[in-house]
N, C-alpha and C. Protein backbone atom coordinates (compact mmCIF):
# COMPACT_ATOMS: atom_id res chain seq x y z
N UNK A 1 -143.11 7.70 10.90
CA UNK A 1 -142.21 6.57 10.75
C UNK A 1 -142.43 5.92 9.38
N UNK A 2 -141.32 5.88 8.38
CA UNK A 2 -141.73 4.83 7.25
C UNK A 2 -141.02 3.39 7.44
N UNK A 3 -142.15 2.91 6.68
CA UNK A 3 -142.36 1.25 6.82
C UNK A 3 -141.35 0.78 5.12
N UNK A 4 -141.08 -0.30 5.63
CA UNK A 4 -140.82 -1.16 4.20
C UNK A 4 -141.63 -0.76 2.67
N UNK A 5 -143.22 -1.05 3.40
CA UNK A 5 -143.83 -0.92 2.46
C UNK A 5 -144.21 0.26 2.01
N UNK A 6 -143.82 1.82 2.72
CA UNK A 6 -143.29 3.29 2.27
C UNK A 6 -142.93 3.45 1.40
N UNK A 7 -141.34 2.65 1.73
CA UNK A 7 -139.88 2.31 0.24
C UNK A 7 -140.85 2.00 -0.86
N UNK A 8 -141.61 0.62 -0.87
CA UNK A 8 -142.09 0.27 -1.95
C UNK A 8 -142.93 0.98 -2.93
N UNK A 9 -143.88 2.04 -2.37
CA UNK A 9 -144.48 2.44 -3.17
C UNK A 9 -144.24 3.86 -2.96
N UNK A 10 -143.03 4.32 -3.18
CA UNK A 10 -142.31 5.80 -3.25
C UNK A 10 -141.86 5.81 -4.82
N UNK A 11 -141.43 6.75 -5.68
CA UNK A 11 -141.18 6.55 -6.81
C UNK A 11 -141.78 6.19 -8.02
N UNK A 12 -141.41 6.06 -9.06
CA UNK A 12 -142.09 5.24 -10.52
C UNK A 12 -142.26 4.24 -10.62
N UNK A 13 -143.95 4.03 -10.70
CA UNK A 13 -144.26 2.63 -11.11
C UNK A 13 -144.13 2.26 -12.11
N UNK A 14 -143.95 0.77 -12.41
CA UNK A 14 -144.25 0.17 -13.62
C UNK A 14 -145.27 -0.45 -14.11
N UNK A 15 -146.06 -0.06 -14.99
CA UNK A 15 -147.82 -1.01 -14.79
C UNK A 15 -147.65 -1.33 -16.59
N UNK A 16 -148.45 -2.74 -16.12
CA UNK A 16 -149.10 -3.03 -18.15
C UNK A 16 -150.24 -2.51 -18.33
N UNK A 17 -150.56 -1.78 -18.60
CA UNK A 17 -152.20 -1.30 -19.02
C UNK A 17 -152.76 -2.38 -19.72
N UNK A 18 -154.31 -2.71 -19.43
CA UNK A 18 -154.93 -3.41 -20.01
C UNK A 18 -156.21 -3.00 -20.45
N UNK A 19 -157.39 -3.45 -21.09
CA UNK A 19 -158.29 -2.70 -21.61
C UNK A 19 -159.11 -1.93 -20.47
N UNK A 20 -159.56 -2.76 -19.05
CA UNK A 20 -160.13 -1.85 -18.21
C UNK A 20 -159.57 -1.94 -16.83
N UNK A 21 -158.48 -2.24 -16.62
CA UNK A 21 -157.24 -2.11 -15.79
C UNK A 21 -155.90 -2.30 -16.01
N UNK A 22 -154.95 -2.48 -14.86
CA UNK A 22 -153.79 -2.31 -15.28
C UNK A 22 -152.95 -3.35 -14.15
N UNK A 23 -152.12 -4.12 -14.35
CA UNK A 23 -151.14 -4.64 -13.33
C UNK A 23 -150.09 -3.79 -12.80
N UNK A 24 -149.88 -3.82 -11.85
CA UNK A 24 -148.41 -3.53 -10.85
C UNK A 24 -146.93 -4.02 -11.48
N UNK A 25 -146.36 -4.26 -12.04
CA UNK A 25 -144.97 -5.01 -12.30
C UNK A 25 -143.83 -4.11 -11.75
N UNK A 26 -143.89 -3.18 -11.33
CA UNK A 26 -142.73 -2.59 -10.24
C UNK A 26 -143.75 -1.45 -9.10
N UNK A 27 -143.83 -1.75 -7.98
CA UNK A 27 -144.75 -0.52 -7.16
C UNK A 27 -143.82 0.35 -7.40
N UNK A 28 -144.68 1.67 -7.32
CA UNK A 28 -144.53 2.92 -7.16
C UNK A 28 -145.71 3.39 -6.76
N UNK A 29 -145.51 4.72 -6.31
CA UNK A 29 -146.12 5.75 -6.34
C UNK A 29 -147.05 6.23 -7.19
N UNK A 30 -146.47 6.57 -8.22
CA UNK A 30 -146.91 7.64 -9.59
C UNK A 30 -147.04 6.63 -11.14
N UNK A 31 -147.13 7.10 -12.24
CA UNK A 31 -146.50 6.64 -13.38
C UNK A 31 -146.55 8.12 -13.91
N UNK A 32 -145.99 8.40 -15.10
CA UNK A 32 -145.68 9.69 -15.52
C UNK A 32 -146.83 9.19 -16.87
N UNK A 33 -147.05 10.96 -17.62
CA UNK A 33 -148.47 10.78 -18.27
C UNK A 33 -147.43 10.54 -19.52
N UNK A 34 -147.08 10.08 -20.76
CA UNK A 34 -146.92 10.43 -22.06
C UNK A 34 -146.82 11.54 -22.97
N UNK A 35 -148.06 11.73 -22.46
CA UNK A 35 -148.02 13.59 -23.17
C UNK A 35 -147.28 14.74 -22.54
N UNK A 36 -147.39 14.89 -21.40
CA UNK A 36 -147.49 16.05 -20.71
C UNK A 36 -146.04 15.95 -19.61
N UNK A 37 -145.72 14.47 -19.48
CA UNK A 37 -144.64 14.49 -18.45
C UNK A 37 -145.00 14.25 -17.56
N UNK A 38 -146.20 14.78 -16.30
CA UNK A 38 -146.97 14.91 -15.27
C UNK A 38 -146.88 13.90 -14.60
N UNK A 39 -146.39 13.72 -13.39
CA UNK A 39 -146.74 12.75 -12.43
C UNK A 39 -147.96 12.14 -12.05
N UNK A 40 -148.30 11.26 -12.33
CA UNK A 40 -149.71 10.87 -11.98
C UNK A 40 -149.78 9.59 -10.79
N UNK A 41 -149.90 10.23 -9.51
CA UNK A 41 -150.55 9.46 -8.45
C UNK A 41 -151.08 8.04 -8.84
N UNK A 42 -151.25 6.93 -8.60
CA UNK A 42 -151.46 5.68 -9.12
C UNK A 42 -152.99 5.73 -8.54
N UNK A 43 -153.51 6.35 -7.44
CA UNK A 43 -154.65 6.40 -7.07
C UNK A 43 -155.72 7.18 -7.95
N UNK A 44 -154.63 8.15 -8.81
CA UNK A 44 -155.43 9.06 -9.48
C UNK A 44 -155.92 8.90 -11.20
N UNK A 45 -155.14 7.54 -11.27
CA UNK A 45 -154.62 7.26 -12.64
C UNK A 45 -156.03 6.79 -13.56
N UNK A 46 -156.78 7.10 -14.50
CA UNK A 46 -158.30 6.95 -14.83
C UNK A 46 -157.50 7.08 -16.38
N UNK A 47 -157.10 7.38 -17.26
CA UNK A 47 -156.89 7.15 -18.52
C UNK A 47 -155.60 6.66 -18.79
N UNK A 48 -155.81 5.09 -19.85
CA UNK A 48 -154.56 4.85 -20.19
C UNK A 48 -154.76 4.30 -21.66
N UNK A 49 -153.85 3.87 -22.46
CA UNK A 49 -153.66 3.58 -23.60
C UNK A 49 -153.48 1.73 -23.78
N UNK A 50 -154.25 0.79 -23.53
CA UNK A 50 -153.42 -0.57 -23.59
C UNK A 50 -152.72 -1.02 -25.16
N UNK A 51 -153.58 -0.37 -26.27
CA UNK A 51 -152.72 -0.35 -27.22
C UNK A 51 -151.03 0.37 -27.44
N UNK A 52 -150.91 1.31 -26.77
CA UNK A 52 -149.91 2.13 -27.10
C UNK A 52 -149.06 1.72 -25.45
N UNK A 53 -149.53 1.32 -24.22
CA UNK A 53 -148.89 1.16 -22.71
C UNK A 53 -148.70 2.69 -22.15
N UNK A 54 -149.49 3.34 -22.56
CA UNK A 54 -148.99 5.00 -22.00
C UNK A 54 -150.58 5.33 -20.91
N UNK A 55 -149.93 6.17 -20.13
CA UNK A 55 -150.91 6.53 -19.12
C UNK A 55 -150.57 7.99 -19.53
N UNK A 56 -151.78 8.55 -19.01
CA UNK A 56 -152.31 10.42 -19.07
C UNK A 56 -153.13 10.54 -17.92
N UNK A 57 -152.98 12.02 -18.18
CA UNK A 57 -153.23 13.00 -16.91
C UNK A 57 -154.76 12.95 -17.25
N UNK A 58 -155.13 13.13 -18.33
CA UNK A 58 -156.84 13.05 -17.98
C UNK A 58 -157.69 12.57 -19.22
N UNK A 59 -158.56 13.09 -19.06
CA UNK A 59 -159.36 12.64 -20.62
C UNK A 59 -158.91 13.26 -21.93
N UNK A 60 -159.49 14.66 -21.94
CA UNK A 60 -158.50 15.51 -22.92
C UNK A 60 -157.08 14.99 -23.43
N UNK A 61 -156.27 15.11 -22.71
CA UNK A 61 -154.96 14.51 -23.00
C UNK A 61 -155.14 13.41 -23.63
N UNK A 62 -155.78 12.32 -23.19
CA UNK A 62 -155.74 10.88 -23.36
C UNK A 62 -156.58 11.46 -25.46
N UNK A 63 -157.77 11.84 -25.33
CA UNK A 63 -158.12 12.13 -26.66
C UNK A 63 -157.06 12.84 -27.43
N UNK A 64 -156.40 13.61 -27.19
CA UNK A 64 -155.53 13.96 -27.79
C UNK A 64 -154.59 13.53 -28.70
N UNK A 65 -154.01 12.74 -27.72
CA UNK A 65 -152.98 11.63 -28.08
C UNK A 65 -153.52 10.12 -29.27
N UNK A 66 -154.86 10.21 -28.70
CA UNK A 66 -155.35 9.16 -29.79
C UNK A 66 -155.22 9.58 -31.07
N UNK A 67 -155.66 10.99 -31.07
CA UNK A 67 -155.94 11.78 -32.64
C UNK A 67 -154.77 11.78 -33.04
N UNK A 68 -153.60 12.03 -32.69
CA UNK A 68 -152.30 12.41 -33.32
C UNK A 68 -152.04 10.95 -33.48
N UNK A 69 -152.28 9.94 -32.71
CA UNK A 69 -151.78 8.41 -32.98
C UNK A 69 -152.62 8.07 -34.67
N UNK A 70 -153.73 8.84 -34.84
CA UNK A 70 -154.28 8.07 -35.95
C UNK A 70 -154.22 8.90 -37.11
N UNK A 71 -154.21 10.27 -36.63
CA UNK A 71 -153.06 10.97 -38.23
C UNK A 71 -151.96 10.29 -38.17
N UNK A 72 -151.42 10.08 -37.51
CA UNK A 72 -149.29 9.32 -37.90
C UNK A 72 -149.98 8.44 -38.27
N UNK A 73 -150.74 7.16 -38.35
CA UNK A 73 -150.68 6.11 -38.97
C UNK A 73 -151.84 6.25 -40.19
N UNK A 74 -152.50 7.31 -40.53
CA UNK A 74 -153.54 7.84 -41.12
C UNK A 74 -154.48 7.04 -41.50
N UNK A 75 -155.08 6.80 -40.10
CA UNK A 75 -156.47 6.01 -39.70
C UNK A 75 -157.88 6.94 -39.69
């Protein structure tokens, strides 16, 4: 049987990343990673960006994305 609160957290969330967490501003389910596209479970979610607001699939990825963020601005 789904509940109300099913609906609510089915779909794409909306979160603010912050330096060592993140707020809710629309429930969902998932948030999608930046890099990769990837659905990421909100339970599963361990790397995010609060400078940039992007979430990733894992560490790798998440390093990844830093390096290419600081060649484009050539830091």
């Amino acid at each position: 049987m789904n509940t109300a609160f099913d609906d609510d957290f089915s779909g794409e969330a909306l979160l603010e990343y912050g330096d060592a967490d993140f707020m809710i501003l629309k429930p969902g389910g998932y948030v999608v990673c930046a890099v990769t596209a990837e659905q990421i479970p909100l339970n599963d979610l361990r790397y995010w960006s609060a400078e940039l607001q992007e979430a990733y699939r894992d560490a790798n990825t998440s390093v990844a994305r830093w390096l290419e963020v600081r060649k484009e601005t050539g830091q």
